[in-house]
N, C-alpha and C. Protein backbone atom coordinates (compact mmCIF):
# COMPACT_ATOMS: atom_id res chain seq x y z
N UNK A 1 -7.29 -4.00 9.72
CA UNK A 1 -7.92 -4.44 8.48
C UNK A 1 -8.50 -3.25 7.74
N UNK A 2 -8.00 -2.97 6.76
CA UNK A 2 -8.85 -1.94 5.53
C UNK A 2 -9.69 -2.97 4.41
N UNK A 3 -10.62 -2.00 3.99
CA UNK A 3 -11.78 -2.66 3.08
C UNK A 3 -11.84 -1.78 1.72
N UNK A 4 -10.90 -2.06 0.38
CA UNK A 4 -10.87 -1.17 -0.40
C UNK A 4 -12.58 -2.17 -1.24
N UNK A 5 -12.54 -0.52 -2.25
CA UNK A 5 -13.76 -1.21 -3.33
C UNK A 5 -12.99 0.00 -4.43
N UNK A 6 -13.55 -0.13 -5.67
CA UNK A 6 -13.01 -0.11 -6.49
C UNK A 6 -14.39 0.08 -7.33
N UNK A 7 -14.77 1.26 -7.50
CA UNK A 7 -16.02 1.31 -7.98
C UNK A 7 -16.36 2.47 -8.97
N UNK A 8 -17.66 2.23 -10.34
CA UNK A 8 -17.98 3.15 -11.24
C UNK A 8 -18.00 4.58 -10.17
N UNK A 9 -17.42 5.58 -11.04
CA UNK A 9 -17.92 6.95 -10.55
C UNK A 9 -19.86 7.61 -10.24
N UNK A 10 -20.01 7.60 -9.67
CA UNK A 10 -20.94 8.44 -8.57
C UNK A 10 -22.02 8.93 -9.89
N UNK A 11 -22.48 8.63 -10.49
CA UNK A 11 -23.56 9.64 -11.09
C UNK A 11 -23.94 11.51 -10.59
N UNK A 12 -24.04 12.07 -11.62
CA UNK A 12 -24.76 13.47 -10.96
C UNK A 12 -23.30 14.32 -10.90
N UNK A 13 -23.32 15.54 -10.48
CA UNK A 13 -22.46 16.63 -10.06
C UNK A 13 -21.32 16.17 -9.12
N UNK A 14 -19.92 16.37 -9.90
CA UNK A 14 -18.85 15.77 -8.76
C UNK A 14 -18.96 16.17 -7.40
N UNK A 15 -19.54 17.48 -7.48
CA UNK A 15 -19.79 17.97 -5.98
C UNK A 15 -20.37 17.40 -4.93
N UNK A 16 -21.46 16.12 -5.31
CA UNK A 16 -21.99 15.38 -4.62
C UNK A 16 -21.67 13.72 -4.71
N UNK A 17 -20.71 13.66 -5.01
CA UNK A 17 -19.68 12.40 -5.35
C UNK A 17 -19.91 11.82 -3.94
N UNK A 18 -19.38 12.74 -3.02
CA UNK A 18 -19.14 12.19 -1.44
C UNK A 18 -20.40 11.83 -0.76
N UNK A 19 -21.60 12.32 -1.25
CA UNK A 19 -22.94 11.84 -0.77
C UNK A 19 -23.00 10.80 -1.17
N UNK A 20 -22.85 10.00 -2.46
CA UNK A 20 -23.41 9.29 -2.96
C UNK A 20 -22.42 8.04 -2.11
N UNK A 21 -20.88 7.92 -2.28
CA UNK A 21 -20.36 7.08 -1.45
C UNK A 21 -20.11 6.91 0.30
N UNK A 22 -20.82 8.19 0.58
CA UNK A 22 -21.17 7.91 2.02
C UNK A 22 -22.60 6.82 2.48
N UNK A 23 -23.63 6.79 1.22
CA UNK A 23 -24.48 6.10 1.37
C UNK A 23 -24.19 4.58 1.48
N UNK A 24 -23.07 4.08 1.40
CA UNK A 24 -22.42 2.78 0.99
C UNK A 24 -22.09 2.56 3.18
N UNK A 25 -22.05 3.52 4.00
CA UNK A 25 -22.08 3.37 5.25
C UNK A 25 -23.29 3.87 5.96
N UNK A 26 -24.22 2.95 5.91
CA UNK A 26 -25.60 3.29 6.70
C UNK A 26 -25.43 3.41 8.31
N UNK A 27 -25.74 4.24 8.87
CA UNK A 27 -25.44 4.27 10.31
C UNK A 27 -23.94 4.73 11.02
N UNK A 28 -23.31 4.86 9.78
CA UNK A 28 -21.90 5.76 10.09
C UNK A 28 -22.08 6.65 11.22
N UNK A 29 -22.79 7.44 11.05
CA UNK A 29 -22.48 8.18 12.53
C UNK A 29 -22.72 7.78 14.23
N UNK A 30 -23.74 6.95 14.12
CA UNK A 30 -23.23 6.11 15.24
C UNK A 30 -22.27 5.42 15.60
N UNK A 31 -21.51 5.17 14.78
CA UNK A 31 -20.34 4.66 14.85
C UNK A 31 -19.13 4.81 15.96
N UNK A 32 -18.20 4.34 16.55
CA UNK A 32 -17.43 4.56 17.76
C UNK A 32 -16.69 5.39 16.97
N UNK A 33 -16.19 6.10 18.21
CA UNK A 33 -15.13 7.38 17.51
C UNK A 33 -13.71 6.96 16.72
N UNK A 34 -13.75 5.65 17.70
CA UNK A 34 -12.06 5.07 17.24
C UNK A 34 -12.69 4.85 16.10
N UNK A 35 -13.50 4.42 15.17
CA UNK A 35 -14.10 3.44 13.77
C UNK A 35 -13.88 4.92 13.26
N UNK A 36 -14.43 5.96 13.06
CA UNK A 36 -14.61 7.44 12.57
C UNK A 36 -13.51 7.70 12.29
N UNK A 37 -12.74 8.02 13.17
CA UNK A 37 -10.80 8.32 13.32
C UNK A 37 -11.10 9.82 12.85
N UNK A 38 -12.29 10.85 13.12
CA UNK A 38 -12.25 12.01 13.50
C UNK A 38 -12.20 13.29 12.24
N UNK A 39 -12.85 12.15 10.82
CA UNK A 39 -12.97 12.78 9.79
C UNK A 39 -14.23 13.78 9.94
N UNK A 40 -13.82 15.09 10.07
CA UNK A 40 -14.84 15.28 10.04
C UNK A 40 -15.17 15.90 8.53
N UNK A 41 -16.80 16.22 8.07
CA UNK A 41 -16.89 16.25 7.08
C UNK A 41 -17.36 17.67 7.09
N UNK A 42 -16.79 19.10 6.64
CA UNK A 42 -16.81 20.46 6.51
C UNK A 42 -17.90 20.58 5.83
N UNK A 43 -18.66 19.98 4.88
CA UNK A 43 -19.70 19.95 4.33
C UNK A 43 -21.19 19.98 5.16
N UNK A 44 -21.67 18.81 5.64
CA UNK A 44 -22.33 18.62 6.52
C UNK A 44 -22.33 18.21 8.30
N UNK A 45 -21.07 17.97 8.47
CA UNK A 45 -20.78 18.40 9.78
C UNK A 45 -20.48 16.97 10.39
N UNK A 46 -20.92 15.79 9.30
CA UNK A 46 -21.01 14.03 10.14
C UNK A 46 -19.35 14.19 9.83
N UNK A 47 -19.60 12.47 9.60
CA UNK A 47 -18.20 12.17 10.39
C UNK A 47 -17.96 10.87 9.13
N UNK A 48 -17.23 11.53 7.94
CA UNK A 48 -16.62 10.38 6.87
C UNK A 48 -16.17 9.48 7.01
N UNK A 49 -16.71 8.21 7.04
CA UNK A 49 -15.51 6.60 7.42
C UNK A 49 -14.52 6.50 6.49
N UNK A 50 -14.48 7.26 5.12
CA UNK A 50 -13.99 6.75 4.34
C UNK A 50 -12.66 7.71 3.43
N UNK A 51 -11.96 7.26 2.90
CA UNK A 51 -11.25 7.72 2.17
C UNK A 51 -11.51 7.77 0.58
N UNK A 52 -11.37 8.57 -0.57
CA UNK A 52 -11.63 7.93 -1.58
C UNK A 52 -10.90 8.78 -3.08
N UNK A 53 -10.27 8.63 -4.05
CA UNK A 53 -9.87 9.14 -4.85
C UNK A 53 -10.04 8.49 -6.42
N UNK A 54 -10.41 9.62 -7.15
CA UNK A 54 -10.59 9.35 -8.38
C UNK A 54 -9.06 8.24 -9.18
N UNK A 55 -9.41 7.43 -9.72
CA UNK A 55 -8.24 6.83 -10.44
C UNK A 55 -8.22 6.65 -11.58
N UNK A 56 -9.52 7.12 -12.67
CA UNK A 56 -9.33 7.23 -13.73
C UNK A 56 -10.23 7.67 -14.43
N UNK A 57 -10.76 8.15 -15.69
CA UNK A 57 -11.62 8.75 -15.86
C UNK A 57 -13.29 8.01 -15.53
N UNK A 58 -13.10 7.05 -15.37
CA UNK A 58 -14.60 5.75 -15.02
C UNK A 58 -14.69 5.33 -13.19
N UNK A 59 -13.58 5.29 -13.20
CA UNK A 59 -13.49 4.51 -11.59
C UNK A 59 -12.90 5.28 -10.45
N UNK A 60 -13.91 5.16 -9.28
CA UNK A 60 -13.34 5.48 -7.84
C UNK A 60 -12.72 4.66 -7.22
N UNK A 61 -11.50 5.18 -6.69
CA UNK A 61 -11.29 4.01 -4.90
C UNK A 61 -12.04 4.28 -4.04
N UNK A 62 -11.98 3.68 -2.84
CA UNK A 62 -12.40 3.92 -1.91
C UNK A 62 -11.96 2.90 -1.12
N UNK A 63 -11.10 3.62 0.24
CA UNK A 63 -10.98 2.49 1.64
C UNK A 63 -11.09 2.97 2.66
N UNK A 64 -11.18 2.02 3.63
CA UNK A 64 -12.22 2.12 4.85
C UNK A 64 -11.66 1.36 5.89
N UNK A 65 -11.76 1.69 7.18
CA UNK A 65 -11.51 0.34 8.34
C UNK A 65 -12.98 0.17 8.20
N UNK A 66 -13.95 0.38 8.15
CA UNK A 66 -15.27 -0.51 8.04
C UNK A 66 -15.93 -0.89 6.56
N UNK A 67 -16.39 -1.89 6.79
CA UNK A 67 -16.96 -2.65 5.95
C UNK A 67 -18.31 -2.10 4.69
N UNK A 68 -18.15 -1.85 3.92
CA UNK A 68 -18.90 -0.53 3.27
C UNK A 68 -20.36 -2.08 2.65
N UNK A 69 -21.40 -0.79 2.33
CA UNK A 69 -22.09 -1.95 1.44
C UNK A 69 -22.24 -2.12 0.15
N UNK A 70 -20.93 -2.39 -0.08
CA UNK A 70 -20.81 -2.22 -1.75
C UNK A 70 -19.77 -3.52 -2.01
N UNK A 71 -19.66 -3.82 -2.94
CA UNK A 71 -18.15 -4.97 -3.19
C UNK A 71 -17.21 -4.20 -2.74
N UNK A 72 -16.79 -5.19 -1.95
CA UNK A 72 -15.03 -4.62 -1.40
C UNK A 72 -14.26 -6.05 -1.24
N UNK A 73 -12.73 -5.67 -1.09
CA UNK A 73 -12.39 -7.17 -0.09
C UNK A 73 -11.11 -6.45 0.65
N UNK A 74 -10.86 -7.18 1.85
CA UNK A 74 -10.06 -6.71 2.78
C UNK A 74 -8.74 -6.61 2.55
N UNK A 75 -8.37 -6.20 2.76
CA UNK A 75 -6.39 -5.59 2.29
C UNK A 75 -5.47 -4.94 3.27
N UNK A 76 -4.66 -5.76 3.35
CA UNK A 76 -3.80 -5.44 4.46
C UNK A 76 -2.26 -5.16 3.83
N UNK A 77 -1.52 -4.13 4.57
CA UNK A 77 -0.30 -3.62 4.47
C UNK A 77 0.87 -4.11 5.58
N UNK A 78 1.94 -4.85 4.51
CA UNK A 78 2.85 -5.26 5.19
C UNK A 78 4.17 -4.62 5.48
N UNK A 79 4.93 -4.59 6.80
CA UNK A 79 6.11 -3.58 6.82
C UNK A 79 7.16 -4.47 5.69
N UNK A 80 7.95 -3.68 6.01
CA UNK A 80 9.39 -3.74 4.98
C UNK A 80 8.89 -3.94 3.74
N UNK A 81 8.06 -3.64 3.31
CA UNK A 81 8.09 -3.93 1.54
C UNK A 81 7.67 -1.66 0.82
N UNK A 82 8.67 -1.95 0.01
CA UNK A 82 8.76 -0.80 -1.10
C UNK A 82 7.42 -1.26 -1.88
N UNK A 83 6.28 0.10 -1.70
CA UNK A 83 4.97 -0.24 -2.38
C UNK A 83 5.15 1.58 -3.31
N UNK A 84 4.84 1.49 -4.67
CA UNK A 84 4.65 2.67 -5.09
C UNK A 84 3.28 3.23 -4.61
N UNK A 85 3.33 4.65 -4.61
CA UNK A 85 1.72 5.61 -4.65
C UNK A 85 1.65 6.51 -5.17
N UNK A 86 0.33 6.91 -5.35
CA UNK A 86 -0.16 7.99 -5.98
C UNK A 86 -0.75 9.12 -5.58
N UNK A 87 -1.27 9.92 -4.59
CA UNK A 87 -2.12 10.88 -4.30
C UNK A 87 -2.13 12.36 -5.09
N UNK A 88 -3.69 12.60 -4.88
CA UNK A 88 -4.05 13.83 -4.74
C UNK A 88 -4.06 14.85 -3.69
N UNK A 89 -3.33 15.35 -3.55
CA UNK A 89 -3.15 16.56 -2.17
C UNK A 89 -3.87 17.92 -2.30
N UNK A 90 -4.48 18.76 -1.29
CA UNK A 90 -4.90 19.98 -1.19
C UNK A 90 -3.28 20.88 -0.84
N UNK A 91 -3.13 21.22 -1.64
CA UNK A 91 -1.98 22.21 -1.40
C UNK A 91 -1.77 23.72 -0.63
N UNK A 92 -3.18 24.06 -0.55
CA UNK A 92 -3.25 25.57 -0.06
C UNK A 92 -3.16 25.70 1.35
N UNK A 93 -3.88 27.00 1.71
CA UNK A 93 -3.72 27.38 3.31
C UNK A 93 -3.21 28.67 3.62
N UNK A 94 -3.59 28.80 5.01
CA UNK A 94 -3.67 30.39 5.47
C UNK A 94 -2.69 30.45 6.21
N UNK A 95 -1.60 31.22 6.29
CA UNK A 95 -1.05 31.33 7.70
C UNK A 95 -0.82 32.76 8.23
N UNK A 96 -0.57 33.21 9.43
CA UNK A 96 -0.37 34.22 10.23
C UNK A 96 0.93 34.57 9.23
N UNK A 97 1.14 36.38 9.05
CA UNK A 97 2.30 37.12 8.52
C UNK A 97 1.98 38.89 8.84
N UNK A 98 3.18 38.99 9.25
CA UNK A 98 3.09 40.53 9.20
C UNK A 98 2.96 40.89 11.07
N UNK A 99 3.14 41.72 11.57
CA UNK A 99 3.40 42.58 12.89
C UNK A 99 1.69 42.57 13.25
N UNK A 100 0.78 42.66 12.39
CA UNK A 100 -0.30 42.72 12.76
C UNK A 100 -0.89 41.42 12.40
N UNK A 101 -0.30 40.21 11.93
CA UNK A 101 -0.77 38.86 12.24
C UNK A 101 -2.06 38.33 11.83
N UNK A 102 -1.68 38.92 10.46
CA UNK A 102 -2.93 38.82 9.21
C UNK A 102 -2.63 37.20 9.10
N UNK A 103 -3.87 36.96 8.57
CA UNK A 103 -4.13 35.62 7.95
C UNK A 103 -4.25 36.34 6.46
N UNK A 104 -3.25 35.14 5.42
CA UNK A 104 -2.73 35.25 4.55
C UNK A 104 -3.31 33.74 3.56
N UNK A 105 -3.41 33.77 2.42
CA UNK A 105 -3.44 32.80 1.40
C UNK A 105 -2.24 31.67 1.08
N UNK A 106 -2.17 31.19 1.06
CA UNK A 106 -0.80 30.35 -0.02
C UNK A 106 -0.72 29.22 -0.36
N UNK A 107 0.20 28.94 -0.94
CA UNK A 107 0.26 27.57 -2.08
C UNK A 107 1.51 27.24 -1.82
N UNK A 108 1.60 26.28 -1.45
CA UNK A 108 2.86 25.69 -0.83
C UNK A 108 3.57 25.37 -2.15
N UNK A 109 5.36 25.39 -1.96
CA UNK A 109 6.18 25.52 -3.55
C UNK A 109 6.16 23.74 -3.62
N UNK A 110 6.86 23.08 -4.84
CA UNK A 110 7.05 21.46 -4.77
C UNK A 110 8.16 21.07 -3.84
N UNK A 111 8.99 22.05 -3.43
CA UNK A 111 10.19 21.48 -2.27
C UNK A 111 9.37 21.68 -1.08
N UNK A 112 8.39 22.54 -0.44
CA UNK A 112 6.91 22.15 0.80
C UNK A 112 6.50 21.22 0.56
N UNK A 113 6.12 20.61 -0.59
CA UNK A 113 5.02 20.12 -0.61
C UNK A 113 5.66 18.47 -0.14
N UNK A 114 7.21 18.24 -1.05
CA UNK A 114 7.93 17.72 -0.49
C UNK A 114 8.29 17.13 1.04
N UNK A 115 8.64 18.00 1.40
CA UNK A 115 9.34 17.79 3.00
C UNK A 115 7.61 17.56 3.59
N UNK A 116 6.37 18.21 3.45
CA UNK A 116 5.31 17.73 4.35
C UNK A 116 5.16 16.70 3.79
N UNK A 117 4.67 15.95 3.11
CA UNK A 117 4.42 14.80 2.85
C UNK A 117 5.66 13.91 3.35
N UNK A 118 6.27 13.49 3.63
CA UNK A 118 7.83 13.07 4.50
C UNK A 118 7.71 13.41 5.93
N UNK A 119 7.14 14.33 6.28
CA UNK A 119 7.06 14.22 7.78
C UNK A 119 5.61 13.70 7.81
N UNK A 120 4.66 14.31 7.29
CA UNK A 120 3.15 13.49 7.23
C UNK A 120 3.50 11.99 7.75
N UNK A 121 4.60 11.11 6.86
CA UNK A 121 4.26 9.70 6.50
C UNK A 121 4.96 9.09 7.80
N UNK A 122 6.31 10.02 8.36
CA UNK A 122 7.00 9.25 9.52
C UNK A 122 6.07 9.73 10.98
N UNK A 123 5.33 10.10 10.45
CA UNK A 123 4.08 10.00 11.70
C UNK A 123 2.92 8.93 11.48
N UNK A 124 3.32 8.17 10.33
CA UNK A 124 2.00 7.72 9.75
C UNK A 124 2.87 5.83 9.66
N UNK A 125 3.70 6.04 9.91
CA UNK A 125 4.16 4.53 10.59
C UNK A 125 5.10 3.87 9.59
N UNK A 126 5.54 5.26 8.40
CA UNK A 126 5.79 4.76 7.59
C UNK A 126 7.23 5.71 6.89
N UNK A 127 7.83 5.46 5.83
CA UNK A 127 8.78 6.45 5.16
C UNK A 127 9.04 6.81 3.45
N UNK A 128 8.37 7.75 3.50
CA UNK A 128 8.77 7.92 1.86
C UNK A 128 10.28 7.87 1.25
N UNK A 129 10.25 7.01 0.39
CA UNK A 129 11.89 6.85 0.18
C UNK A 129 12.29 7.60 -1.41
N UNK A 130 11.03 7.93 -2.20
CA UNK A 130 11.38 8.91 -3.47
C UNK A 130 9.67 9.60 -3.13
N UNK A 131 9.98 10.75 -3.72
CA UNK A 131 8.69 11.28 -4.38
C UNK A 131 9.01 12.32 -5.38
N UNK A 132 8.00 12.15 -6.44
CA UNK A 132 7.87 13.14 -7.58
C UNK A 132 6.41 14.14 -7.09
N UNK A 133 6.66 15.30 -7.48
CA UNK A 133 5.62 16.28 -7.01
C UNK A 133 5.94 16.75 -8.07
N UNK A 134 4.05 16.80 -8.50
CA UNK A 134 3.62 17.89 -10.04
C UNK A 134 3.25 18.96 -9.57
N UNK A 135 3.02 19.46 -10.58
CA UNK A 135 2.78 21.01 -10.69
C UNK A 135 0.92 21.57 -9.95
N UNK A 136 1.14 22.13 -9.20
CA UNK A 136 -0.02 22.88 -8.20
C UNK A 136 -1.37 23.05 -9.90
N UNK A 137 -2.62 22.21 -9.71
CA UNK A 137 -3.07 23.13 -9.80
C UNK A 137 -4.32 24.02 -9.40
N UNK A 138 -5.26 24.13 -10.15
CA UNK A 138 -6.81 24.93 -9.40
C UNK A 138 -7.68 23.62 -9.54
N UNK A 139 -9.54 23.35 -8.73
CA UNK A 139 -10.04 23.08 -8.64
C UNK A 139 -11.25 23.10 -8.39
N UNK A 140 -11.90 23.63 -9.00
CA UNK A 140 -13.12 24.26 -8.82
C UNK A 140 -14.35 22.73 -8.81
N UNK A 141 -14.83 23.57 -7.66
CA UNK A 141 -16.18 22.36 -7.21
C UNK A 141 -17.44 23.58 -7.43
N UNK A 142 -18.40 23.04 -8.23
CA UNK A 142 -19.50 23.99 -8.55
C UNK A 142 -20.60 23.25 -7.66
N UNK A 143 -21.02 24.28 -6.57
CA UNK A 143 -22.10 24.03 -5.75
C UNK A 143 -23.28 24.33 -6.14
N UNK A 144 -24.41 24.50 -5.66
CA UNK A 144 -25.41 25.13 -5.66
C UNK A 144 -25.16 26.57 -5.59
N UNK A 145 -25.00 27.36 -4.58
CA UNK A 145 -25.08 28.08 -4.01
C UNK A 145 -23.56 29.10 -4.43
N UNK A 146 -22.43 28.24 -4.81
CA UNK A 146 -21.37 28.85 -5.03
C UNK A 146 -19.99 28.15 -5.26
N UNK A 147 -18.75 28.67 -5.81
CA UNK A 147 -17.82 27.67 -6.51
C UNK A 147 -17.27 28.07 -5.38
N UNK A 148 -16.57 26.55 -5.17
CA UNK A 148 -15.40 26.39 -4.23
C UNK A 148 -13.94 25.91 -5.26
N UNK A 149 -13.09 27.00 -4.98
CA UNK A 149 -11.84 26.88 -5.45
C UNK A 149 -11.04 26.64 -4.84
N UNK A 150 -9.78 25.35 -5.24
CA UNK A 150 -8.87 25.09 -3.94
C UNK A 150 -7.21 24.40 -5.08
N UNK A 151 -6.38 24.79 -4.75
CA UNK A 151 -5.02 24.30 -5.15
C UNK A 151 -4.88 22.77 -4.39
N UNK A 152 -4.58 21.89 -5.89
CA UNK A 152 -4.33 20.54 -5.69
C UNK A 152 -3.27 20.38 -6.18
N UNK A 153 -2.67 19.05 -5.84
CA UNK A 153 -1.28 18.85 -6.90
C UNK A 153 -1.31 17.58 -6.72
N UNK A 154 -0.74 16.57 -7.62
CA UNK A 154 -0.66 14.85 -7.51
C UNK A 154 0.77 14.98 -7.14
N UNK A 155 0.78 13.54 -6.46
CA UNK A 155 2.12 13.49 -5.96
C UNK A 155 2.21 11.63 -6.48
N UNK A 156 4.09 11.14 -6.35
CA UNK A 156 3.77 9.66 -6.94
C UNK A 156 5.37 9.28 -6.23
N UNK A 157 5.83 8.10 -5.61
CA UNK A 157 6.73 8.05 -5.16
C UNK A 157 6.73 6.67 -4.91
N UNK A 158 7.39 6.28 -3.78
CA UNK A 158 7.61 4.99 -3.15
C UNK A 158 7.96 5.16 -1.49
N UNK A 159 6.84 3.94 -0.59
CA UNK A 159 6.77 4.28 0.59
C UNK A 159 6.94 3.10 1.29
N UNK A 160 7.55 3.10 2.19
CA UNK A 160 7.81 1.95 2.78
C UNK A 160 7.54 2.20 4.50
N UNK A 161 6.37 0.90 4.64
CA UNK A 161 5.21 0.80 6.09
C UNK A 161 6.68 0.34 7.12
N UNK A 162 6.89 0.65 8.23
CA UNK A 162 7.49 0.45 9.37
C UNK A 162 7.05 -0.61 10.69
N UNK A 163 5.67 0.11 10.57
CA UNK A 163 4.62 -0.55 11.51
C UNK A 163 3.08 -0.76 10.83
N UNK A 164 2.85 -2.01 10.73
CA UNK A 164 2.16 -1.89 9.73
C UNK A 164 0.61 -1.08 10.31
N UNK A 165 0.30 -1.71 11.62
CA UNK A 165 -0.82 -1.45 12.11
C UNK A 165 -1.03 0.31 12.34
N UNK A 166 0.31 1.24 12.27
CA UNK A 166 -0.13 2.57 12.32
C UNK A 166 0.04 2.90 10.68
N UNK A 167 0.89 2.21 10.20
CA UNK A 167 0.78 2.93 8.47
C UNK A 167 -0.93 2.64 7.81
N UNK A 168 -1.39 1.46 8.32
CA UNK A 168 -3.41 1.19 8.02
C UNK A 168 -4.00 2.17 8.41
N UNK A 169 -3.83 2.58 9.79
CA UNK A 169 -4.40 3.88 10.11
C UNK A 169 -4.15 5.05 9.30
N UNK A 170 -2.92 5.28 8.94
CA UNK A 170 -2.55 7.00 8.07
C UNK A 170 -3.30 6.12 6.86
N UNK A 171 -3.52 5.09 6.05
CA UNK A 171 -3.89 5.11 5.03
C UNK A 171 -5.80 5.66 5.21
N UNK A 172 -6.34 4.41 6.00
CA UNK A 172 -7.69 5.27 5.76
C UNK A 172 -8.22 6.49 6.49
N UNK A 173 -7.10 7.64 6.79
CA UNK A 173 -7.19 8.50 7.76
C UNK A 173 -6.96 9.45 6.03
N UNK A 174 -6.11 9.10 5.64
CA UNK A 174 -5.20 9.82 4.51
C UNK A 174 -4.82 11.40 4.92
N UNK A 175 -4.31 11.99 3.71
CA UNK A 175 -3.24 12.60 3.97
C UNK A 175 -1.89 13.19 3.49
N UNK A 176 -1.42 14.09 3.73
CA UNK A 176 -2.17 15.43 4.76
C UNK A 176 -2.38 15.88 4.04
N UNK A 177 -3.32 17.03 4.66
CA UNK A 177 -4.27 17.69 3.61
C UNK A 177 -5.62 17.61 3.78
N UNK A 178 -6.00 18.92 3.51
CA UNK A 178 -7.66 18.50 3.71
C UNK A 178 -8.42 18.41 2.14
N UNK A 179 -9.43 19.21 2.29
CA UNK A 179 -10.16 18.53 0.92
C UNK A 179 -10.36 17.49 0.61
N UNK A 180 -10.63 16.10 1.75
CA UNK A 180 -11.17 14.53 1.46
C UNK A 180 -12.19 14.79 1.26
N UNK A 181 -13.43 15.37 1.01
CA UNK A 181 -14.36 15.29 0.73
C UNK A 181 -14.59 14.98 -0.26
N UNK A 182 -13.81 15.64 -1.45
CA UNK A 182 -13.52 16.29 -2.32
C UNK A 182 -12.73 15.34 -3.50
N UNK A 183 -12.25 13.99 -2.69
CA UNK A 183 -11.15 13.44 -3.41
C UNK A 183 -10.10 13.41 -3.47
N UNK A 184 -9.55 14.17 -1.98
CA UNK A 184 -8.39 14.33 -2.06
C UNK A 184 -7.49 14.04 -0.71
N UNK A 185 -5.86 13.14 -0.51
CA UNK A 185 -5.72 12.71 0.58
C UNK A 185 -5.66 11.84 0.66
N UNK A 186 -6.12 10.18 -0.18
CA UNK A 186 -5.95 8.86 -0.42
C UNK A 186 -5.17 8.68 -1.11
N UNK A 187 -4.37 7.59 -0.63
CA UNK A 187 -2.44 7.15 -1.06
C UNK A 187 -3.41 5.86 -1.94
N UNK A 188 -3.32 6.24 -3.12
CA UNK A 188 -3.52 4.90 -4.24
C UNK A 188 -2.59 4.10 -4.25
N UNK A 189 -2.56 2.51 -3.82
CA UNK A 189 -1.30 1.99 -3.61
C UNK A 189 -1.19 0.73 -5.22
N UNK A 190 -0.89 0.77 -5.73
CA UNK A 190 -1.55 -0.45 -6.98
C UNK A 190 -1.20 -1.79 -6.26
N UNK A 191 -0.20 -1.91 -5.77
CA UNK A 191 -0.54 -3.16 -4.68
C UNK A 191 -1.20 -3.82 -3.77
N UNK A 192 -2.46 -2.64 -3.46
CA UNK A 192 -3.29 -3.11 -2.87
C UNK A 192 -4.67 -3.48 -3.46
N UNK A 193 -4.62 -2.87 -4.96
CA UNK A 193 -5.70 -3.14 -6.02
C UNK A 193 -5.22 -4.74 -6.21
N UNK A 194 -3.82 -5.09 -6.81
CA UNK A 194 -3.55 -6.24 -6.85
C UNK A 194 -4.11 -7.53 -5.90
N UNK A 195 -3.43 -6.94 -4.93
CA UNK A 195 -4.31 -8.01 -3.57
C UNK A 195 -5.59 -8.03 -3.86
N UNK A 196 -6.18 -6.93 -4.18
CA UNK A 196 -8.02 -6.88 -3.81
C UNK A 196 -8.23 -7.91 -5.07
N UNK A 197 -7.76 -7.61 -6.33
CA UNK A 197 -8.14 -8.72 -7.21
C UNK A 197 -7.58 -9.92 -7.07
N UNK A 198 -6.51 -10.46 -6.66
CA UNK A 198 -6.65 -11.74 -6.35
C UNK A 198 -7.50 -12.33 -5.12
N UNK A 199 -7.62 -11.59 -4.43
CA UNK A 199 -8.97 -12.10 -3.26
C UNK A 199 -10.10 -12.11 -3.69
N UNK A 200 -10.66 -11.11 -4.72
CA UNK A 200 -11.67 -11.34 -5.41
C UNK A 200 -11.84 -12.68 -6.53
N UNK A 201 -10.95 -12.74 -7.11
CA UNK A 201 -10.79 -13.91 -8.01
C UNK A 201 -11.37 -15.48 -7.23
């Protein structure tokens, strides 16, 4: 069972977006590890229940295997059905190069960004059957203390769940990619907004 909500954007500095919708899980960190699923949060060190991505200039998603305290309603993903999506991905990363086995910068090209997201998903219970990948770009998060810059890129395709009970998991796990803190990593499915509003209705 996932618990989307569908909610006004966060008041205050985007940088603290993720504070404000972590407050929607009181007692999250007590939480069992399986409920957590091992987000951890690079920021302050707890442990994010949640997934969440901007969808338009007014409104957040947000989904969850737990029950947030905000309006939500429960939404479930069925195999064999072709559902379109949307994500925001962190594109960057370091890897080992050179005889002396430097750690290096990079930005993965749209044919990477491609093929990971495709192996991401057939680990994730599921199979991308098209995707369109835009163009990389920058992202600057203004802290207190200092800007964090990171390469994003949207991605939009069509995915089809195998098993449904591990494709729920890759959804509120999201993916791949880091930068969830941040907004980034949640598969926007509009079929599951659909469901949420007719259950709401």
């Amino acid at each position: 069972m996932m618990y989307l909500s569908v909610l006004p954007k966060p008041p205050g500095p985007f940088a603290n977006w993720h504070v404000a919708l972590y407050g929607y899980f009181p007692g999250a960190a007590d939480l069992p590890a399986q409920k957590r699923e091992g987000r951890q949060n690079a920021v302050d060190g707890t442990q994010r229940p949640y997934v969440w991505k901007l969808i338009d200039s007014e409104r957040v998603a947000m989904l969850s295997n737990i029950k947030p305290a905000c309006t939500c309603v429960p939404v479930s993903a069925l195999a064999g059905v072709a559902l379109e999506f949307k994500a925001t991905l962190r594109c960057d990363g370091s890897r080992t190069q050179g005889k002396h086995r430097r750690r290096v910068s990079y930005v993965r090209s749209r044919v990477e960004i491609r093929e990971w997201l495709k192996r991401a998903a057939m680990d994730g219970g599921c199979e991308v059957t098209y995707v369109d990948v835009g163009e990389p770009r920058q992202l600057e998060i203004k802290r207190r203390d200092k800007t964090i810059t990171m390469s994003i890129v949207d991605v939009s395709g069509i995915v089809i769940a195998h098993d449904a009970d591990t494709f729920e998991r890759f959804l509120v796990f999201g993916g791949p990619g880091t930068g969830k803190v941040y907004g980034c990593g949640m598969w926007w499915i509009p079929a599951l907004y659909e469901q949420q509003q007719r259950e709401a209705a």
